[in-house]
C-alpha atoms as a PDB file:
ATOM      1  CA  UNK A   1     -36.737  20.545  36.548  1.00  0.00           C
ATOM      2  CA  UNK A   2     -34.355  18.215  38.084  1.00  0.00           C
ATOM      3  CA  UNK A   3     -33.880  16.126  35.257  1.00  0.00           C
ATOM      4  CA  UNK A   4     -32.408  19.836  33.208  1.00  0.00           C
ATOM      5  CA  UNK A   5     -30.633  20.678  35.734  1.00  0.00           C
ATOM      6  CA  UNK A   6     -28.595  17.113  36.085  1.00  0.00           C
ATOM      7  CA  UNK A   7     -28.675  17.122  32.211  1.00  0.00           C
ATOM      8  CA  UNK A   8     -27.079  20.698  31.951  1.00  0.00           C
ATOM      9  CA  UNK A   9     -24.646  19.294  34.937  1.00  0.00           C
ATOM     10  CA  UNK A  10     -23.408  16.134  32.969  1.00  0.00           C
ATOM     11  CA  UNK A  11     -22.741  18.146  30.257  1.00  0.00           C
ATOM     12  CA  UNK A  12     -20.862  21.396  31.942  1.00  0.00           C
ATOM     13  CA  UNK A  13     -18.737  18.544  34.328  1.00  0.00           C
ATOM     14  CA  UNK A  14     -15.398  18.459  32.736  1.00  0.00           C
ATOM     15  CA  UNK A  15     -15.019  14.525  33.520  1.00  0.00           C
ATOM     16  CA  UNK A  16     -18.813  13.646  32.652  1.00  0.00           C
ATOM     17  CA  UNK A  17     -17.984  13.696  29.061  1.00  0.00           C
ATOM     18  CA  UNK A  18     -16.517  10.653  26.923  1.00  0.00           C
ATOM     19  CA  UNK A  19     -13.733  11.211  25.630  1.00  0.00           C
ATOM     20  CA  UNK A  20     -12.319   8.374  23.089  1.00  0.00           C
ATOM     21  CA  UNK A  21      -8.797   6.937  23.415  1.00  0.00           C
ATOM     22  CA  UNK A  22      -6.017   8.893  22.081  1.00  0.00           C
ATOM     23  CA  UNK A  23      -5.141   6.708  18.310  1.00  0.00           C
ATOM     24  CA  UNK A  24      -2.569   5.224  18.067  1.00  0.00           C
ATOM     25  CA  UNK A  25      -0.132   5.190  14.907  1.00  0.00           C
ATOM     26  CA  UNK A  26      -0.612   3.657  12.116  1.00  0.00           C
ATOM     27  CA  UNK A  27       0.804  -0.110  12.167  1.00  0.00           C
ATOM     28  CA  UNK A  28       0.741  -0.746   8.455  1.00  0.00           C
ATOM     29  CA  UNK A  29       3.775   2.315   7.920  1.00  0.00           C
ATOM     30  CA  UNK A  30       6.117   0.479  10.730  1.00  0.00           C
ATOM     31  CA  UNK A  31       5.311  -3.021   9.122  1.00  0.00           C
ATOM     32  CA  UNK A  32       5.845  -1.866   5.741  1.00  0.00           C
ATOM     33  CA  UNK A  33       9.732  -2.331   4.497  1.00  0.00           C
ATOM     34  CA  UNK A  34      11.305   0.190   2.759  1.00  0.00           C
ATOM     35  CA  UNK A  35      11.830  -0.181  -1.181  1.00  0.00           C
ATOM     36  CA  UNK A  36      14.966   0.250  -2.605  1.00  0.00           C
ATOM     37  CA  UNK A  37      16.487   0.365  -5.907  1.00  0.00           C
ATOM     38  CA  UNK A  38      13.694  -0.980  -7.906  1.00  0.00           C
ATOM     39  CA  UNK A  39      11.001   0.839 -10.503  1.00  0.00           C
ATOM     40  CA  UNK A  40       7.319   0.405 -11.461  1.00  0.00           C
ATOM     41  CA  UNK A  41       6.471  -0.938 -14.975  1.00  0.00           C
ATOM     42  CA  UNK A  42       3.815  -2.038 -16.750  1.00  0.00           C
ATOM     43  CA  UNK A  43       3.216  -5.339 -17.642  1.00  0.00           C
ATOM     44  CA  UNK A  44       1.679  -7.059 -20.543  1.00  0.00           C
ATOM     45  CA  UNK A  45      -1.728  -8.179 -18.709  1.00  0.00           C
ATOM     46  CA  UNK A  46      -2.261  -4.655 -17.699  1.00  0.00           C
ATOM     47  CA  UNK A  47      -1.182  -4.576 -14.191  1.00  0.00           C
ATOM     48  CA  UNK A  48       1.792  -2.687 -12.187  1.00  0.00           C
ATOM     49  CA  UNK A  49       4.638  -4.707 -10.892  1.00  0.00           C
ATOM     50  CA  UNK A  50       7.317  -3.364  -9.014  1.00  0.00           C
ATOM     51  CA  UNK A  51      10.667  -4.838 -10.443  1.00  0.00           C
ATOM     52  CA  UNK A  52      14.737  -4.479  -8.929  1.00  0.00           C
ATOM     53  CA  UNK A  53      16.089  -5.946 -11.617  1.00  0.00           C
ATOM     54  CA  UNK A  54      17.470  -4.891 -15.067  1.00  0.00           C
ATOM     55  CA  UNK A  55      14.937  -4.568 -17.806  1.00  0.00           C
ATOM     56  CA  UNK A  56      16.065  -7.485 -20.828  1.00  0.00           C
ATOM     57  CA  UNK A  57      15.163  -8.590 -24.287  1.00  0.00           C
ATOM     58  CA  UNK A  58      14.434 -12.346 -24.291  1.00  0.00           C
ATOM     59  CA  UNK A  59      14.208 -14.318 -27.429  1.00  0.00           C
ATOM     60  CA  UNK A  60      10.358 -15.772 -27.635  1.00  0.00           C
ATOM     61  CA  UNK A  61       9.219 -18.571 -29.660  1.00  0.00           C
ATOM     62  CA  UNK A  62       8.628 -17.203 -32.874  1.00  0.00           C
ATOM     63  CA  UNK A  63      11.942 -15.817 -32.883  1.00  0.00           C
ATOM     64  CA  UNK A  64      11.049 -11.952 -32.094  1.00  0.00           C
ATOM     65  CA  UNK A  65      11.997 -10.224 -28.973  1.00  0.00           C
ATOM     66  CA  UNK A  66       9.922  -9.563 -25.545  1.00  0.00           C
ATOM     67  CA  UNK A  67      10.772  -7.281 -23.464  1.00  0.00           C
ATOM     68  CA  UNK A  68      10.929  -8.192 -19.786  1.00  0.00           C
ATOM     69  CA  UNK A  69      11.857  -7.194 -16.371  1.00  0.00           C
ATOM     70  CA  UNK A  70      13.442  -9.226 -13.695  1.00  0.00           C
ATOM     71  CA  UNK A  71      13.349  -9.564  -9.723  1.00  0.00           C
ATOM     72  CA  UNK A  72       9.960  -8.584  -9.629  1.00  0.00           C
ATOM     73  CA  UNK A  73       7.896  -8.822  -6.560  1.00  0.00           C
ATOM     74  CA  UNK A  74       5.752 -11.447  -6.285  1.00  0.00           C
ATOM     75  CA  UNK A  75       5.127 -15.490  -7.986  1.00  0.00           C
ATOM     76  CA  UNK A  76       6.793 -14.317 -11.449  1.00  0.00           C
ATOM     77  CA  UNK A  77      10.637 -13.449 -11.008  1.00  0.00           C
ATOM     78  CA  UNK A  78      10.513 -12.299 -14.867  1.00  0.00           C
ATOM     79  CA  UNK A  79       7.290 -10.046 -16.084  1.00  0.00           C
ATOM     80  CA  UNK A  80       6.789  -9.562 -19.859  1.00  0.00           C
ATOM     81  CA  UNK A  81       6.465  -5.611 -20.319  1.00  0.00           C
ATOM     82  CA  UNK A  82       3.437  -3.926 -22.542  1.00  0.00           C
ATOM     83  CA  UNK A  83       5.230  -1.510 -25.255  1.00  0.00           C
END
Protein backbone atom coordinates (compact mmCIF):
# COMPACT_ATOMS: atom_id res chain seq x y z
CA UNK A 1 0.00 0.00 0.00
CA UNK A 2 2.90 2.19 0.48
CA UNK A 3 4.51 1.50 -2.60
CA UNK A 4 0.78 3.08 -4.51
CA UNK A 5 0.67 5.58 -2.51
CA UNK A 6 4.51 6.90 -3.21
CA UNK A 7 3.82 5.82 -6.87
CA UNK A 8 0.54 7.96 -7.13
CA UNK A 9 2.80 10.76 -5.17
CA UNK A 10 5.72 10.80 -7.78
CA UNK A 11 3.40 11.12 -10.30
CA UNK A 12 0.82 13.97 -8.84
CA UNK A 13 4.33 16.04 -7.54
CA UNK A 14 4.65 18.76 -10.02
CA UNK A 15 8.67 18.55 -9.88
CA UNK A 16 8.79 14.57 -9.72
CA UNK A 17 8.25 14.43 -13.36
CA UNK A 18 11.06 14.66 -16.19
CA UNK A 19 10.72 17.06 -18.15
CA UNK A 20 13.26 17.18 -21.32
CA UNK A 21 15.25 20.31 -22.21
CA UNK A 22 13.55 22.97 -24.03
CA UNK A 23 15.15 22.39 -28.14
CA UNK A 24 16.95 24.46 -29.29
CA UNK A 25 16.81 25.94 -33.00
CA UNK A 26 17.74 24.45 -35.70
CA UNK A 27 21.63 25.07 -36.53
CA UNK A 28 21.59 23.91 -40.11
CA UNK A 29 18.99 27.24 -41.11
CA UNK A 30 21.63 29.83 -39.35
CA UNK A 31 24.63 27.96 -41.08
CA UNK A 32 23.00 27.81 -44.30
CA UNK A 33 23.83 31.07 -46.66
CA UNK A 34 21.32 32.60 -48.45
CA UNK A 35 21.08 31.99 -52.39
CA UNK A 36 20.89 34.67 -54.59
CA UNK A 37 20.44 35.27 -58.15
CA UNK A 38 20.97 31.84 -59.41
CA UNK A 39 18.33 28.98 -60.87
CA UNK A 40 18.02 25.16 -60.77
CA UNK A 41 18.58 23.18 -64.03
CA UNK A 42 18.94 19.99 -65.09
CA UNK A 43 21.90 18.54 -66.18
CA UNK A 44 22.83 16.00 -68.70
CA UNK A 45 23.71 13.03 -66.12
CA UNK A 46 20.38 13.49 -64.57
CA UNK A 47 21.08 15.44 -61.54
CA UNK A 48 20.05 19.14 -60.26
CA UNK A 49 22.68 21.77 -60.10
CA UNK A 50 22.11 25.06 -58.92
CA UNK A 51 23.81 27.56 -61.42
CA UNK A 52 24.35 31.87 -61.11
CA UNK A 53 25.52 32.16 -64.24
CA UNK A 54 24.11 32.77 -67.78
CA UNK A 55 22.93 29.73 -69.61
CA UNK A 56 25.41 29.43 -73.17
CA UNK A 57 25.75 27.46 -76.33
CA UNK A 58 29.29 26.03 -76.59
CA UNK A 59 30.62 24.62 -79.75
CA UNK A 60 31.41 20.64 -79.02
CA UNK A 61 33.60 18.48 -80.96
CA UNK A 62 31.62 17.35 -83.67
CA UNK A 63 30.78 20.76 -84.46
CA UNK A 64 27.02 20.88 -82.98
CA UNK A 65 26.03 22.93 -80.07
CA UNK A 66 25.67 21.99 -76.14
CA UNK A 67 23.94 23.78 -74.12
CA UNK A 68 25.49 24.71 -70.79
CA UNK A 69 25.26 26.68 -67.69
CA UNK A 70 27.94 28.47 -65.86
CA UNK A 71 28.95 29.36 -62.10
CA UNK A 72 27.49 26.37 -60.91
CA UNK A 73 27.94 25.17 -57.43
CA UNK A 74 30.21 22.70 -56.88
CA UNK A 75 33.75 20.87 -58.82
CA UNK A 76 32.26 21.78 -62.44
CA UNK A 77 32.09 25.69 -63.02
CA UNK A 78 30.28 24.80 -66.51
CA UNK A 79 27.38 21.88 -66.46
CA UNK A 80 26.17 20.51 -69.84
CA UNK A 81 22.20 20.86 -69.69
CA UNK A 82 19.71 17.75 -70.72
CA UNK A 83 17.16 19.21 -73.51
Amino acid sequence: MKTLALLFLSFTLPGSRFTPPPRSPAKTAATQTARKGGSWYFAENGHAVYCRGPVMYLRDMQGGLIRVATFCQGDKPIVPLKD
